[in-house]
N, C-alpha and C. Protein backbone atom coordinates (compact mmCIF):
# COMPACT_ATOMS: atom_id res chain seq x y z
N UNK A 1 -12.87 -18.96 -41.07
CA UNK A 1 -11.53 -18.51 -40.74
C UNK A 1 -10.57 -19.68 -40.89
N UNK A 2 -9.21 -19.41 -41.61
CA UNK A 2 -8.42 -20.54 -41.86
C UNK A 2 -7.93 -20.68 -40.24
N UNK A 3 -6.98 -22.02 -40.28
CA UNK A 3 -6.74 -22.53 -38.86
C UNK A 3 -5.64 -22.63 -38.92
N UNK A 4 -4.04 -22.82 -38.33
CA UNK A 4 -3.07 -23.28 -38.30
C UNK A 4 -2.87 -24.66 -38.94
N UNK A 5 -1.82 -24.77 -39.63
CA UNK A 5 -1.50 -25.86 -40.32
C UNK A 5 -2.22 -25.71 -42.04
N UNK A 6 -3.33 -24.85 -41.95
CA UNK A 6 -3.86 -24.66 -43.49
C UNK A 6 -2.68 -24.13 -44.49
N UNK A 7 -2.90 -23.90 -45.56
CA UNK A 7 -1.96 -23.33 -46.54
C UNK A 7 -2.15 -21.73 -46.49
N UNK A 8 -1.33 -20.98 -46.15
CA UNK A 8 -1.66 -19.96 -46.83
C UNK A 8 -2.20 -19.23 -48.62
N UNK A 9 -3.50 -18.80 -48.05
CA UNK A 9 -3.75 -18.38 -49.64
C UNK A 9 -3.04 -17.66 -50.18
N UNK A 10 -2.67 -17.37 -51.24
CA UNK A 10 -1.66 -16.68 -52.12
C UNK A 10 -2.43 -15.59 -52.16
N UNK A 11 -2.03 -14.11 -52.87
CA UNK A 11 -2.91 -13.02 -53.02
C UNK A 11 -1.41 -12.24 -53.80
N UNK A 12 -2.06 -11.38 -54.38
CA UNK A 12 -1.15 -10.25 -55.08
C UNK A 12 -1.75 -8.93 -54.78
N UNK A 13 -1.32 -7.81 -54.21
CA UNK A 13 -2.08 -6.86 -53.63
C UNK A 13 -1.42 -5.60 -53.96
N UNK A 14 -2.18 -4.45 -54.15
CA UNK A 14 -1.72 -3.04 -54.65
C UNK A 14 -1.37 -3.05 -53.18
N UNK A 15 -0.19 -1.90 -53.33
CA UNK A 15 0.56 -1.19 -51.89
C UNK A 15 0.48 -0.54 -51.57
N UNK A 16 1.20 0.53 -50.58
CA UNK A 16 1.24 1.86 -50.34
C UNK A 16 2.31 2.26 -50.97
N UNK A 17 2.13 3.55 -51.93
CA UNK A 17 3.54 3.66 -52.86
C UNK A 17 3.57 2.99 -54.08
N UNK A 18 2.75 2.80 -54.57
CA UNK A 18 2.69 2.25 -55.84
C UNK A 18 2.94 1.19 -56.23
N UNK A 19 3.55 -0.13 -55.65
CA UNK A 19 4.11 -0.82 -56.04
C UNK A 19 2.99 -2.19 -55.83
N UNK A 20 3.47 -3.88 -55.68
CA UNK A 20 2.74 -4.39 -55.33
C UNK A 20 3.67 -5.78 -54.13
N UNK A 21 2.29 -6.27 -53.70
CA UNK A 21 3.24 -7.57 -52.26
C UNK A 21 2.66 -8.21 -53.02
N UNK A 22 3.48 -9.53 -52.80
CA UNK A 22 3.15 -10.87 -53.36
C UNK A 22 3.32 -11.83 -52.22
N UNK A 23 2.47 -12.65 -51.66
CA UNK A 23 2.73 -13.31 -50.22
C UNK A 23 4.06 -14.31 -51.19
N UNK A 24 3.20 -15.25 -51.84
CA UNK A 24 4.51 -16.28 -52.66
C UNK A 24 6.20 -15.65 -52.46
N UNK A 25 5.91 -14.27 -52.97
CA UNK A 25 7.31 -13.67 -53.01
C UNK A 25 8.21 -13.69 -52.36
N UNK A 26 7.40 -13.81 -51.35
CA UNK A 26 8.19 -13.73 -49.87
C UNK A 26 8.89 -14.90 -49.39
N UNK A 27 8.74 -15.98 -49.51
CA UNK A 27 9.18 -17.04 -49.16
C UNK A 27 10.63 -17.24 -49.66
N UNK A 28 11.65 -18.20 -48.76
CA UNK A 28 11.08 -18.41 -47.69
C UNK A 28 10.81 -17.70 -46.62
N UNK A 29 10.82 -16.64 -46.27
CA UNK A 29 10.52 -15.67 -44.87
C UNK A 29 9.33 -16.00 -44.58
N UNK A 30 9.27 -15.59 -43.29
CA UNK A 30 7.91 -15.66 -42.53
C UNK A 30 7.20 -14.53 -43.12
N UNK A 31 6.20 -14.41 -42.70
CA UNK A 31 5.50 -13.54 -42.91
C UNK A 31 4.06 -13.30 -41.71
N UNK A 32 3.77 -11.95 -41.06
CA UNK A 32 2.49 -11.89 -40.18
C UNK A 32 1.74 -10.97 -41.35
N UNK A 33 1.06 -11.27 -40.84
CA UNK A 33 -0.81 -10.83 -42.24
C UNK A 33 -1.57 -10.51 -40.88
N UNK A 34 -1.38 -8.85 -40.95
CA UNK A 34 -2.85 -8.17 -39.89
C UNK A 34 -3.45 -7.80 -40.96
N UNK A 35 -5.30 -8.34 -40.00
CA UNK A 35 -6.06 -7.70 -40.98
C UNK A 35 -6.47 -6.53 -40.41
N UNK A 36 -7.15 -5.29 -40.67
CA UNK A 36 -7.61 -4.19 -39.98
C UNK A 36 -8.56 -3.86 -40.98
N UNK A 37 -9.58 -2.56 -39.99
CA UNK A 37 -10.79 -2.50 -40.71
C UNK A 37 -10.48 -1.01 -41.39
N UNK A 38 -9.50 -0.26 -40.87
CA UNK A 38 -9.66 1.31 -41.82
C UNK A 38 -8.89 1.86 -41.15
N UNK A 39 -8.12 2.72 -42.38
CA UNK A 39 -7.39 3.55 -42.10
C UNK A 39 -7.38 4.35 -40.89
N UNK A 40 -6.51 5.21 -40.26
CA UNK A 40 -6.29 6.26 -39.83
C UNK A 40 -7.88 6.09 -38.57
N UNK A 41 -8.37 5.33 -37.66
CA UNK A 41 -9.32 5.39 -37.02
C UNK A 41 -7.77 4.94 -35.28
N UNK A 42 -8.53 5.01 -34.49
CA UNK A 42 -8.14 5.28 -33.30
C UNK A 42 -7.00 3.51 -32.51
N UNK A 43 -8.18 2.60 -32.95
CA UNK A 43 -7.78 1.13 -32.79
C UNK A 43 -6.64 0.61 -34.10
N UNK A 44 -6.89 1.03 -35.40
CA UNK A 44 -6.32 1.14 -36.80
C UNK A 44 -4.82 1.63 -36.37
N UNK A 45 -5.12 2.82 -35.89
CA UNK A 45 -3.40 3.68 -36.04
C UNK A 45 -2.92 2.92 -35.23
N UNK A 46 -3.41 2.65 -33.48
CA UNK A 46 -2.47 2.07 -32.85
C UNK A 46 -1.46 0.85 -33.08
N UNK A 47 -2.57 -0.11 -34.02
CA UNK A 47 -2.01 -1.34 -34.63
C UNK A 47 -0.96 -1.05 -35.27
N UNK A 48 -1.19 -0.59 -36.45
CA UNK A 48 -0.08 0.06 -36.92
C UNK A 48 1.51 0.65 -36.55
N UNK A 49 0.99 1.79 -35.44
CA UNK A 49 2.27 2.65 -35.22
C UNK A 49 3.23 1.41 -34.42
N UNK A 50 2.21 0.27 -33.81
CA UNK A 50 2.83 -0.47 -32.81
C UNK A 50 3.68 -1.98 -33.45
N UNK A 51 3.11 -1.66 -34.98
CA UNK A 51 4.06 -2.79 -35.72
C UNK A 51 4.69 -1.79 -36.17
N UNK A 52 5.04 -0.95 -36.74
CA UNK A 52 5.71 0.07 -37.20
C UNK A 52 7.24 0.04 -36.23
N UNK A 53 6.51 0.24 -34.99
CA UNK A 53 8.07 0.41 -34.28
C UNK A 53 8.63 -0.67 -33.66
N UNK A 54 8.75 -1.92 -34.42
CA UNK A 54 9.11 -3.00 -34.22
C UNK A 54 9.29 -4.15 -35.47
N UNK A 55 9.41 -3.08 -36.26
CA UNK A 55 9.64 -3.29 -37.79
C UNK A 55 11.49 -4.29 -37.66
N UNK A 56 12.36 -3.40 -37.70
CA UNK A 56 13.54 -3.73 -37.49
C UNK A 56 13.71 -5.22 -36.15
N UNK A 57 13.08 -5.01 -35.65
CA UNK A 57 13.05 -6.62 -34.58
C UNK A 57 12.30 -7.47 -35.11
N UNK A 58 10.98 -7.29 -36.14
CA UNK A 58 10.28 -8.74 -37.11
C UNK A 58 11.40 -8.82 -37.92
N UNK A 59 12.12 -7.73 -38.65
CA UNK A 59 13.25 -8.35 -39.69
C UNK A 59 14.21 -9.30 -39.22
N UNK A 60 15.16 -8.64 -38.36
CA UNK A 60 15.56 -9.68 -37.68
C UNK A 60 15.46 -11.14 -37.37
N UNK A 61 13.96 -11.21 -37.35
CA UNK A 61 13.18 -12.41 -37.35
C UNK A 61 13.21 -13.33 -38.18
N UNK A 62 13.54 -12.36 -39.27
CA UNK A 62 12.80 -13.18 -41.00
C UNK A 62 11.85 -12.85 -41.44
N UNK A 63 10.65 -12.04 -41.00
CA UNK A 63 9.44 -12.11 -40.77
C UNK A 63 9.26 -10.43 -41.60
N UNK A 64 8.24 -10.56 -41.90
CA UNK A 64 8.17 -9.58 -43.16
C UNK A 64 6.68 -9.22 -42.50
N UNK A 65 6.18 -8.05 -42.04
CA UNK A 65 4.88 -7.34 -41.79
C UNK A 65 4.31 -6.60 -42.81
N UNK A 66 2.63 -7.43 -42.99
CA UNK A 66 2.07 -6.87 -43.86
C UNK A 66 0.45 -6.61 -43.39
N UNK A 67 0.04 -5.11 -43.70
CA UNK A 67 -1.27 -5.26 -42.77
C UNK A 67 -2.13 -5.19 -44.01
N UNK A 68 -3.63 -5.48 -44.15
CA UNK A 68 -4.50 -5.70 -45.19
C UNK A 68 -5.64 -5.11 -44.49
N UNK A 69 -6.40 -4.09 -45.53
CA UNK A 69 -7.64 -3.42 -44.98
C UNK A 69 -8.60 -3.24 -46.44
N UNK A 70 -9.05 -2.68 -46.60
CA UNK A 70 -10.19 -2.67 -47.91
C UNK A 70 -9.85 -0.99 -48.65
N UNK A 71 -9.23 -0.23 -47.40
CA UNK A 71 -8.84 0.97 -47.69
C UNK A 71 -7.84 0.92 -49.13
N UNK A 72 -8.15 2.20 -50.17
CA UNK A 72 -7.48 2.21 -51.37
C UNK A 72 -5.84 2.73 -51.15
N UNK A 73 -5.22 2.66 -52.19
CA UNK A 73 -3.77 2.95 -51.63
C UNK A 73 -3.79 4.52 -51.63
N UNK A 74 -4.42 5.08 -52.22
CA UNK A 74 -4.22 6.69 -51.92
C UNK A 74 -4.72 6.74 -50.41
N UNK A 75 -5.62 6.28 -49.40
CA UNK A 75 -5.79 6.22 -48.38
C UNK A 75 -4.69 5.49 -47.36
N UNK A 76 -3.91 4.53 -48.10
CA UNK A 76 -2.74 3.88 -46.94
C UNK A 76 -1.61 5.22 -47.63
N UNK A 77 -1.66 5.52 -48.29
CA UNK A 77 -0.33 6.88 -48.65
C UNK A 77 -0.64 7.71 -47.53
N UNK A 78 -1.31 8.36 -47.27
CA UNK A 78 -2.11 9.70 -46.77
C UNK A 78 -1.71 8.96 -45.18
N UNK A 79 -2.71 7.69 -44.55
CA UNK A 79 -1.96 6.89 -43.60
C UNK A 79 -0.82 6.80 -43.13
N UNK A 80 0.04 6.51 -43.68
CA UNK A 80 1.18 6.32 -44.16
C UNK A 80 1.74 7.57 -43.28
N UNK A 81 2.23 8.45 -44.24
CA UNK A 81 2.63 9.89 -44.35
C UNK A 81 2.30 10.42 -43.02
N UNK A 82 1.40 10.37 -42.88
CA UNK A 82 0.74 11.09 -41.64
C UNK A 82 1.11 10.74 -40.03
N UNK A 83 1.52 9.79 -40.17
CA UNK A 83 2.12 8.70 -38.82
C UNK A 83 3.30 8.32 -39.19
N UNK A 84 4.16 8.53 -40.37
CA UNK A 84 5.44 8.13 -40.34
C UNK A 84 5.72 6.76 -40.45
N UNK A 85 4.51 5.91 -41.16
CA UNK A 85 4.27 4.90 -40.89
C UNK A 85 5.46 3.80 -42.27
N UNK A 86 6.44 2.72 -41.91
CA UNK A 86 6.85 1.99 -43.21
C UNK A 86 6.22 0.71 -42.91
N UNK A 87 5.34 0.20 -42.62
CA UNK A 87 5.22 -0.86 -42.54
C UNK A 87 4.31 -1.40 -43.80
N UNK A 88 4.32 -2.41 -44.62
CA UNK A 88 3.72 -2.74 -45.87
C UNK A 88 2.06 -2.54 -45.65
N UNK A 89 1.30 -1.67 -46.60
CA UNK A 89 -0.27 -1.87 -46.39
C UNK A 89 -0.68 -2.19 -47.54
N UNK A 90 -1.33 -2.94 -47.76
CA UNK A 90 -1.80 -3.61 -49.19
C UNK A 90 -3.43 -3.33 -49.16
N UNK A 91 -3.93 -3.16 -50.04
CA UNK A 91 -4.83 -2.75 -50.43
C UNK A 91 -6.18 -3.59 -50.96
N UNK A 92 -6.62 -4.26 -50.31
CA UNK A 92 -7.59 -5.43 -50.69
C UNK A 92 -9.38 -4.94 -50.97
N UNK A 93 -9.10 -3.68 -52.05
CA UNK A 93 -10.41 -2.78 -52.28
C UNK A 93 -11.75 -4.25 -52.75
N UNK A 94 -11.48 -4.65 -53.75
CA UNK A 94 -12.45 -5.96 -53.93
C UNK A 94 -12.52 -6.73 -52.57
N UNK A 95 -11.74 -7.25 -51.89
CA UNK A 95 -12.48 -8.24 -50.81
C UNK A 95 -12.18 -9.28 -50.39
N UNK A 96 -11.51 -9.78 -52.20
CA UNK A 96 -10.75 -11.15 -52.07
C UNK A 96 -10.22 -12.15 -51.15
N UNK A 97 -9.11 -11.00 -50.82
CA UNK A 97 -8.14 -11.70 -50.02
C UNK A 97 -8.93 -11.43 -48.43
N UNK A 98 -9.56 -10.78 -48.19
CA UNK A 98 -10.61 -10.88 -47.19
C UNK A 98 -11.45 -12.07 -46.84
N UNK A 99 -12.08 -12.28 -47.98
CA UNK A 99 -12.97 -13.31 -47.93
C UNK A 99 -12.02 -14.55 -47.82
N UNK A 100 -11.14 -14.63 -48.53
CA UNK A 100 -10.37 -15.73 -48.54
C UNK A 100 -9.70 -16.13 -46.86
N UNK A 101 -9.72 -15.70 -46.45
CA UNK A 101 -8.93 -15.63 -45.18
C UNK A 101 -9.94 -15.93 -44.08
N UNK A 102 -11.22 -15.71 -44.51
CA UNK A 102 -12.36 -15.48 -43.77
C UNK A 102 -12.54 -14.44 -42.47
N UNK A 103 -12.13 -13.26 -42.71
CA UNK A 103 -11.83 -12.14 -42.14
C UNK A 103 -13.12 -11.00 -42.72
N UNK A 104 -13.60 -11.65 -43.67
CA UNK A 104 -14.94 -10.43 -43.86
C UNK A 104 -16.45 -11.05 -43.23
N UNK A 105 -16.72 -10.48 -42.20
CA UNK A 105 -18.16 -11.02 -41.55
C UNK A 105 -18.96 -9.90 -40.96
N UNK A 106 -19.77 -10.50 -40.62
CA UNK A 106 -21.18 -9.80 -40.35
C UNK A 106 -20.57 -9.27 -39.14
N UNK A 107 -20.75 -7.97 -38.65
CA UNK A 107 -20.88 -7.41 -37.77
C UNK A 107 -22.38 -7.12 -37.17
N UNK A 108 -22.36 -5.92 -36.02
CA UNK A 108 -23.40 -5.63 -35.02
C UNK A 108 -22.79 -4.44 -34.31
N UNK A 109 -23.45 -3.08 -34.58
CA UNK A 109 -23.46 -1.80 -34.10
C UNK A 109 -24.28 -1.16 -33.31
N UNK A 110 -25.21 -0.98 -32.80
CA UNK A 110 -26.36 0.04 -32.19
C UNK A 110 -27.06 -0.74 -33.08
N UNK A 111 -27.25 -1.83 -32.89
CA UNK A 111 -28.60 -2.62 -33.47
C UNK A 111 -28.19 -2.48 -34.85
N UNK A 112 -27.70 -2.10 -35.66
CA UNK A 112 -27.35 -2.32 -37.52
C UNK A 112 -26.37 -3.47 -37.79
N UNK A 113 -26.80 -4.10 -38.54
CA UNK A 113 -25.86 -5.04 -38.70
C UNK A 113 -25.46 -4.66 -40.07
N UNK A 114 -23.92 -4.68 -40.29
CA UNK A 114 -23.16 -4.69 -41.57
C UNK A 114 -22.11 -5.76 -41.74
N UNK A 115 -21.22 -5.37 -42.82
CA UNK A 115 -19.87 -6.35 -43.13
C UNK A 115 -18.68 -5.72 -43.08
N UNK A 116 -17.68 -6.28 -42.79
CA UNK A 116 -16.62 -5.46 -42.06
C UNK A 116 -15.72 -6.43 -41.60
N UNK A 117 -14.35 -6.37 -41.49
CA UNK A 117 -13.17 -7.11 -41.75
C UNK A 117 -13.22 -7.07 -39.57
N UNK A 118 -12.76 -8.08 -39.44
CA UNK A 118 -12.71 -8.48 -38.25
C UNK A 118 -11.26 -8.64 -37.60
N UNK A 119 -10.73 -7.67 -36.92
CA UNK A 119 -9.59 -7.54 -36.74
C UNK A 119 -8.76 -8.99 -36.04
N UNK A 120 -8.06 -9.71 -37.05
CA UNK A 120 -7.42 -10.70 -37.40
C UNK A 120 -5.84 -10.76 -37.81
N UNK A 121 -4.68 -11.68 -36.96
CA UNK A 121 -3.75 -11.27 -37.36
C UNK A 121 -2.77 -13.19 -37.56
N UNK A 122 -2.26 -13.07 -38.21
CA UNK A 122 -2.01 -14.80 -38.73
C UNK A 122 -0.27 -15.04 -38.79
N UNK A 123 0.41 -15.93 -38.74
CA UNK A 123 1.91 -15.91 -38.38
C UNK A 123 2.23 -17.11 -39.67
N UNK A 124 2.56 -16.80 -40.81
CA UNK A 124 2.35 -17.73 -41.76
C UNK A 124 4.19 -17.80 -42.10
N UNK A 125 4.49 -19.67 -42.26
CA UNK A 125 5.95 -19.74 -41.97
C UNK A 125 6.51 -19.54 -43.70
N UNK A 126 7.18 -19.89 -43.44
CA UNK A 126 8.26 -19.89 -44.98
C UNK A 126 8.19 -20.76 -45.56
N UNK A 127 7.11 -22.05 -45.41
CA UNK A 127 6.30 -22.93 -46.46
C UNK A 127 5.64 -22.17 -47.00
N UNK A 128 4.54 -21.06 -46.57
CA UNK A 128 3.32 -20.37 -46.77
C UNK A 128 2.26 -21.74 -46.16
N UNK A 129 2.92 -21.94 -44.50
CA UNK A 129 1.95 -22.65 -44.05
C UNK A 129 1.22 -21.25 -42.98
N UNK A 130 0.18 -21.55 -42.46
CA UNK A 130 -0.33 -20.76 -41.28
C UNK A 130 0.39 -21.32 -39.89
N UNK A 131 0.63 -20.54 -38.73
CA UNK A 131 0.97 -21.62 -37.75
C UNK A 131 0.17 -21.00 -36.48
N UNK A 132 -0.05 -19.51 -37.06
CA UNK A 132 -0.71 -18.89 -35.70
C UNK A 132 -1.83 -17.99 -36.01
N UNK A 133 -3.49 -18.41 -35.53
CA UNK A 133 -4.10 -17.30 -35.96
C UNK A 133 -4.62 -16.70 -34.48
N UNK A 134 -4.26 -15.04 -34.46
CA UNK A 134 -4.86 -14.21 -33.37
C UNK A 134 -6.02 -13.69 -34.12
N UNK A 135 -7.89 -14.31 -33.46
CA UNK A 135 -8.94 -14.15 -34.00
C UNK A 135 -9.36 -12.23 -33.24
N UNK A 136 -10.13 -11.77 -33.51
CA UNK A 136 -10.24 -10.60 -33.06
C UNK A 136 -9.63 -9.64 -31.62
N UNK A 137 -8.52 -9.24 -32.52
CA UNK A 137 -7.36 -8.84 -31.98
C UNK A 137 -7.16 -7.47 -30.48
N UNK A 138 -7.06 -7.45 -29.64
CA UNK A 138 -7.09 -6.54 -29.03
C UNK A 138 -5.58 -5.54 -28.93
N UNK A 139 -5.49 -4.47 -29.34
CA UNK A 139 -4.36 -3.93 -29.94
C UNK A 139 -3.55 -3.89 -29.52
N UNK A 140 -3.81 -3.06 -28.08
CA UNK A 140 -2.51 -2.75 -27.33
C UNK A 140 -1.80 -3.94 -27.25
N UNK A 141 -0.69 -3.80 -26.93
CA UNK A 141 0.61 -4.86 -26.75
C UNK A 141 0.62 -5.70 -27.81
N UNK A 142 -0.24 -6.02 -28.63
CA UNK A 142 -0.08 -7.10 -29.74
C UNK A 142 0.97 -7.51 -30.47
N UNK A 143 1.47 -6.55 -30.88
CA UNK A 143 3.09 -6.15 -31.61
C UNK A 143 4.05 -7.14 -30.97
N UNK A 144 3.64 -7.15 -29.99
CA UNK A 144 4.68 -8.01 -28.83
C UNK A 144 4.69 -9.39 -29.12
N UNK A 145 3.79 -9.41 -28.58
CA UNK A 145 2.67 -10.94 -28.71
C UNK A 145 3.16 -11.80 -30.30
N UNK A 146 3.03 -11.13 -30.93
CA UNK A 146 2.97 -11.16 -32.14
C UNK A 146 4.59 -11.52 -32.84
N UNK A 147 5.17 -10.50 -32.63
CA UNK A 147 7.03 -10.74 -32.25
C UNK A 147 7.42 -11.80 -31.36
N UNK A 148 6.99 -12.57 -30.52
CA UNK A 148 7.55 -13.17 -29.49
C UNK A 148 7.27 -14.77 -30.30
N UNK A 149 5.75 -14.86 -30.86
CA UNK A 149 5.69 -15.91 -31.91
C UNK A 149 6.91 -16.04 -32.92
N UNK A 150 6.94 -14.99 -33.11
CA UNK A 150 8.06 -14.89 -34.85
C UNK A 150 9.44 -15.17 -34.62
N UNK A 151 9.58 -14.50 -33.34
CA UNK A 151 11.32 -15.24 -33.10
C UNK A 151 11.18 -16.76 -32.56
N UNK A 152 9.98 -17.37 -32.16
CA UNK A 152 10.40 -18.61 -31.52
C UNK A 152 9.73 -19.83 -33.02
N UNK A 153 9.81 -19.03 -34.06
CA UNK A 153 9.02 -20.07 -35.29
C UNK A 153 10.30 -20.61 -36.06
């Protein structure tokens, strides 16, 4: 897992809506990078709806919200749509920018172990430095948490 003060890795990512994010692009704005494990699941939506409605107060910020899951973009559309959701979802079907981030690891279920994105959320400034990483994220209130970093960066 990268640490504060690392560089942010660059990535170019399919969207929701056809289009594509470019972290580089963004600069100088801030930018927060949640990672999440899948669409439309119970912990997933909340993250979401709860950056969603605090969209207009990260702008404010400077700060540009972008969440990253492995889910394809016809799955963040459908997402999307379904929750009323605008917040950017990029589409990281290969892994890449997963792995890169070090956000794809071994999990542990009812005794099965698999791989699976580890809910991770990062506060990267308008260098494309890192300055804040929240390691496995607990949802509720996060949005907050998360906002309260971005106005004081």
């Amino acid at each position: 897992m990268l640490s504060p003060g690392s560089p942010a890795p660059d990535f170019a990512l399919p969207r929701d809506g056809g289009s594509t994010v470019t972290l580089s692009a963004l600069r100088p704005g801030k930018v927060v990078l949640y990672f999440y494990p899948r669409d439309d699941t119970p912990g997933c939506t909340l993250e979401a709806t709860e950056f969603n409605a605090r969209l207009a107060d990260f702008a404010a910020a400077g700060t540009t919200v972008i969440g990253v899951s492995k889910d394809s973009v016809q799955s963040h559309d459908r997402f999307c749509r379904k929750h009323g959701l605008s917040v950017i979802l990029a589409s990281d079907a290969a892994g890449q920018t997963c792995e890169a981030y070090g956000v794809w690891v071994g999990k542990s279920m009812y005794g099965k172990t698999y791989m699976g994105i580890e809910r991770t959320t990062l506060l990267i400034d308008g260098a494309g430095s890192i300055v804040r990483v929240w390691p496995r994220v607990s949802v509720k209130g996060h949005a907050d948490e998360v906002l309260a970093a971005a106005r004081a960066l």
